[in-house]
C-alpha atoms as a PDB file:
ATOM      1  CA  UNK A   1     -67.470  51.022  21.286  1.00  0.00           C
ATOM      2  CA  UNK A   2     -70.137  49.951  23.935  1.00  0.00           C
ATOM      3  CA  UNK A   3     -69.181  49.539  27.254  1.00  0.00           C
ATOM      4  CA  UNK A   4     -70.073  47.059  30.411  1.00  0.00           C
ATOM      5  CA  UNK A   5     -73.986  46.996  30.537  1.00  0.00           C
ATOM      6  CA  UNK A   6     -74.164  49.125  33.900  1.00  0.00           C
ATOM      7  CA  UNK A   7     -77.990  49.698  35.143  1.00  0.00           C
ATOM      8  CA  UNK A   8     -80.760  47.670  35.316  1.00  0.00           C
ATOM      9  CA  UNK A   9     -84.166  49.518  35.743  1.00  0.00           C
ATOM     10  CA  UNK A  10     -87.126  48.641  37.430  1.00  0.00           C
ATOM     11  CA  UNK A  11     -90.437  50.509  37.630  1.00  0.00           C
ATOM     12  CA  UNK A  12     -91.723  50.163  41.161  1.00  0.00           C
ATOM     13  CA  UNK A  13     -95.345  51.027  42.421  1.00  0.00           C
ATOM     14  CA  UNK A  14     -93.691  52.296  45.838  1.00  0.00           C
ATOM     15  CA  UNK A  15     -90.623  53.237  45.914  1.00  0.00           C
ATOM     16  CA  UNK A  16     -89.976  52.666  50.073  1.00  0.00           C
ATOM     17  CA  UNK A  17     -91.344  49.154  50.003  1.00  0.00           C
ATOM     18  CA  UNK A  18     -89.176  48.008  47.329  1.00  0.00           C
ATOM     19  CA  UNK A  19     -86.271  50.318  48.969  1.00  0.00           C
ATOM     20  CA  UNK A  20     -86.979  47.631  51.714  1.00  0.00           C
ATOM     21  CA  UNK A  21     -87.166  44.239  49.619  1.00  0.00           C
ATOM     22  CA  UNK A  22     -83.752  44.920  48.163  1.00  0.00           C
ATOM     23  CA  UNK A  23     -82.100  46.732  50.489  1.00  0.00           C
ATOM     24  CA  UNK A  24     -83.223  44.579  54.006  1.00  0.00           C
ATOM     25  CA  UNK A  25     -83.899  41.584  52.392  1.00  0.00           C
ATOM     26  CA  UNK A  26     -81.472  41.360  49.581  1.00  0.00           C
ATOM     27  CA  UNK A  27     -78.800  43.157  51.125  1.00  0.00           C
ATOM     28  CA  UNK A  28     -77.838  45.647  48.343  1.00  0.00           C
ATOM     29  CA  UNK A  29     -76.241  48.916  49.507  1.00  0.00           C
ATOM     30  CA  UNK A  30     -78.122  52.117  48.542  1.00  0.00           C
ATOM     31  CA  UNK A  31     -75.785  54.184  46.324  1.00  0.00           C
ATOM     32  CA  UNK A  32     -77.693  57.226  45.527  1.00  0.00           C
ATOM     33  CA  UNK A  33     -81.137  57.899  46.316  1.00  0.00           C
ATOM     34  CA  UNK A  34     -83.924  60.645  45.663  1.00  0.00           C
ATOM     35  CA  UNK A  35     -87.854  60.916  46.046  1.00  0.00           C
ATOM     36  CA  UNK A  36     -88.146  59.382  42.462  1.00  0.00           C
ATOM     37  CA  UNK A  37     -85.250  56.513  42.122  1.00  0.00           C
ATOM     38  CA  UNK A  38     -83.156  54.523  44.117  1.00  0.00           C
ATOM     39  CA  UNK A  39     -79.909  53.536  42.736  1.00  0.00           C
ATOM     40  CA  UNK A  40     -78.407  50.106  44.348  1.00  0.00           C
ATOM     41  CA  UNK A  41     -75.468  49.004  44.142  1.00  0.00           C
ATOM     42  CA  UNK A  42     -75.227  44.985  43.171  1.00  0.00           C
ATOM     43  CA  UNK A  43     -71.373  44.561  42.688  1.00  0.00           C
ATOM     44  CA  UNK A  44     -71.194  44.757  39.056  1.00  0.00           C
ATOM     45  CA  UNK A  45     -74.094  46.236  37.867  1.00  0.00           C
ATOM     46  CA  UNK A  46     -76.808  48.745  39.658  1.00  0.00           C
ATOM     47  CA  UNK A  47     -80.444  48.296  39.926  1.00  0.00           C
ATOM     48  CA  UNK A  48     -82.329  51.345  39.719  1.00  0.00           C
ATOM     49  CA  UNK A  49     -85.825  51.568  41.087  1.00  0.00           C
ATOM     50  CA  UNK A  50     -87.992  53.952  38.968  1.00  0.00           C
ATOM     51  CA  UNK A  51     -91.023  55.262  41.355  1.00  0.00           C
ATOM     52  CA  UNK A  52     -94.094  54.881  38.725  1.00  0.00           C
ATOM     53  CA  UNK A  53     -95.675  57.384  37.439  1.00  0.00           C
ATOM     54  CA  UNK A  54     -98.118  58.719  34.999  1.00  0.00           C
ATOM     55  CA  UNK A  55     -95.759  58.036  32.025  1.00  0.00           C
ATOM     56  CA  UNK A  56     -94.495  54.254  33.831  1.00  0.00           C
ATOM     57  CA  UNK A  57     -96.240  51.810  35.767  1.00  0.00           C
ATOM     58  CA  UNK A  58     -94.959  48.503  37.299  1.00  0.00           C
ATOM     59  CA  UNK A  59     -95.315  45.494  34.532  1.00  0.00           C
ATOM     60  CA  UNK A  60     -93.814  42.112  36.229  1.00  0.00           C
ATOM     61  CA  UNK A  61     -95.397  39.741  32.842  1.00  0.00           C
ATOM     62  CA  UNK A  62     -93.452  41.997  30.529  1.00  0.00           C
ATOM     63  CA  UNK A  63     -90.793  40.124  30.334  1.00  0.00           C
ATOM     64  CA  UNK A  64     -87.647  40.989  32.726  1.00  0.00           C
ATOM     65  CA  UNK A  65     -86.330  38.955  35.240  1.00  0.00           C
ATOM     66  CA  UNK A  66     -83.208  39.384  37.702  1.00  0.00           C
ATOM     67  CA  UNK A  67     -80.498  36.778  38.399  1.00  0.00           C
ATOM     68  CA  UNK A  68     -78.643  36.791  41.863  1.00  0.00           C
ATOM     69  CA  UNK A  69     -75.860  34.470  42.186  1.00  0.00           C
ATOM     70  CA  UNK A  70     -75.860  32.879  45.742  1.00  0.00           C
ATOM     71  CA  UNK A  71     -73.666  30.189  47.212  1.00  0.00           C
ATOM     72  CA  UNK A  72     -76.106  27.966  49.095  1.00  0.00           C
ATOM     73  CA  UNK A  73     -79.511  28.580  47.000  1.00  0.00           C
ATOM     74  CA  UNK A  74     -81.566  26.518  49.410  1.00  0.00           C
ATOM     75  CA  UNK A  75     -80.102  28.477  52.947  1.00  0.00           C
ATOM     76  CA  UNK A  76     -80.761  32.110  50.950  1.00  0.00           C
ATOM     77  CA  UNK A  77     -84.513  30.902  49.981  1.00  0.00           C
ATOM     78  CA  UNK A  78     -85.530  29.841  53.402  1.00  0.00           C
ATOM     79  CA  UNK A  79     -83.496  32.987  55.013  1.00  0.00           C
ATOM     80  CA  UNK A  80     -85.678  35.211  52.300  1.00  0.00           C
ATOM     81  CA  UNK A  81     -88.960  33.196  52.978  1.00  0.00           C
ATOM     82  CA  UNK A  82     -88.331  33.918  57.128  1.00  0.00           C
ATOM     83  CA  UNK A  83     -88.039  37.829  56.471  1.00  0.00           C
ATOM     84  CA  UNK A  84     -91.349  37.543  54.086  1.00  0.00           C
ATOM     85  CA  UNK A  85     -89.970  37.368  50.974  1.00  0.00           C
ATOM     86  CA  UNK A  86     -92.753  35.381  48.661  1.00  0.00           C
ATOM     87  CA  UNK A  87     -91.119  31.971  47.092  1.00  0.00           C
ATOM     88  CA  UNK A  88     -92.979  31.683  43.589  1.00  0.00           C
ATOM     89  CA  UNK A  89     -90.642  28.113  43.068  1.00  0.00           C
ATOM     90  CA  UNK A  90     -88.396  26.453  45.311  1.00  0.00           C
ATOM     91  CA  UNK A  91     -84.883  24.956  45.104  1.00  0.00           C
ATOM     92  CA  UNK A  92     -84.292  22.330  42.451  1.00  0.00           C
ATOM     93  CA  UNK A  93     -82.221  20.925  40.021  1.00  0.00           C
ATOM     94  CA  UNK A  94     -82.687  21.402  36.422  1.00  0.00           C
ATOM     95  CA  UNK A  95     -81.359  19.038  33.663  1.00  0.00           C
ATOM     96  CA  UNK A  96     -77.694  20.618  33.607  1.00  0.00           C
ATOM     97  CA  UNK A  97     -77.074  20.315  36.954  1.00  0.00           C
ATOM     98  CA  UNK A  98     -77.850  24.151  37.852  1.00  0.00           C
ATOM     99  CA  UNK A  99     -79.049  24.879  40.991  1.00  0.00           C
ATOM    100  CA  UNK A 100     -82.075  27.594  41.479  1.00  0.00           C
ATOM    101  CA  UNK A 101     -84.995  29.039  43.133  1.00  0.00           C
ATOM    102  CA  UNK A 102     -87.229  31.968  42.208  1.00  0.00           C
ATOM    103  CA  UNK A 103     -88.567  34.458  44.268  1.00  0.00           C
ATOM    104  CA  UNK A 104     -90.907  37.741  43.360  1.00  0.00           C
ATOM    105  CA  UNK A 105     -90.264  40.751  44.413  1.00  0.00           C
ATOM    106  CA  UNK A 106     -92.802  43.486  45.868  1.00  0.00           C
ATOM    107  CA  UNK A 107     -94.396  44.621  42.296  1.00  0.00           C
ATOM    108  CA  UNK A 108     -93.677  40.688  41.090  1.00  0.00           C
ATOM    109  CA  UNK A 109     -90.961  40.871  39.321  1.00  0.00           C
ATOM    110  CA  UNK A 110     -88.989  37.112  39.513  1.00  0.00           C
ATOM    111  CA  UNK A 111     -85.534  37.236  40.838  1.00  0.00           C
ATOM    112  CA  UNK A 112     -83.723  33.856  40.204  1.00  0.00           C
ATOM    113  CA  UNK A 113     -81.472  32.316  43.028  1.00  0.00           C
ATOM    114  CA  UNK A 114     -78.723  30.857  41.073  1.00  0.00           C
ATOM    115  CA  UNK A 115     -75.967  29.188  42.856  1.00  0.00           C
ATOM    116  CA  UNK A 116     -72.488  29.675  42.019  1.00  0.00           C
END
């Protein structure tokens, strides 16, 4: 039987920057760290940050995104933008009613501002 999916992993081109984005900007808690990966935790799930290296590199167009549930998505995206996070589309509405925003992170990778 599978379990819960439990890790998310990102490939980061520095490892302290994006240490920074998600910890001090997001506001995840750092649950285990080393000079290679930083494990955060995100309630239900952990993001791992990968540093890159010659067998990984960063790749934001491959295809992965994050979701983040917030409760006020327009608040979060202009407390984000004020601590330098880069908005790549702000707030709106889309045809069912869903609330979102999109922001990248250090290496580009989108991170969706859903509200609950």
């Amino acid at each position: 039987m599978i379990g819960l999916l439990g890790m998310v992993m990102l490939v980061v081109g520095d490892l302290s920057r994006s240490m920074h984005f998600y910890r001090d900007l997001i506001g995840l808690q750092v649950a285990a760290a080393n000079e290679r990966w930083i494990e955060l935790d995100a309630g239900n799930i952990r993001l791992s940050l990968h540093a890159a290296g010659e067998d990984v590199g960063p790749n934001a167009t491959a295809g992965c995104s994050l979701g983040i549930y917030v409760e006020d998505v327009e608040r979060m995206t202009a407390a984000l933008r004020e601590k330098g996070a880069q908005v790549a589309r702000e707030p709106f509405r889309d045809e069912f009613g869903s609330v979102f925003a999109v922001i990248l992170d250090p290496d580009g990778y989108r991170i969706q501002l859903l509200e609950i």
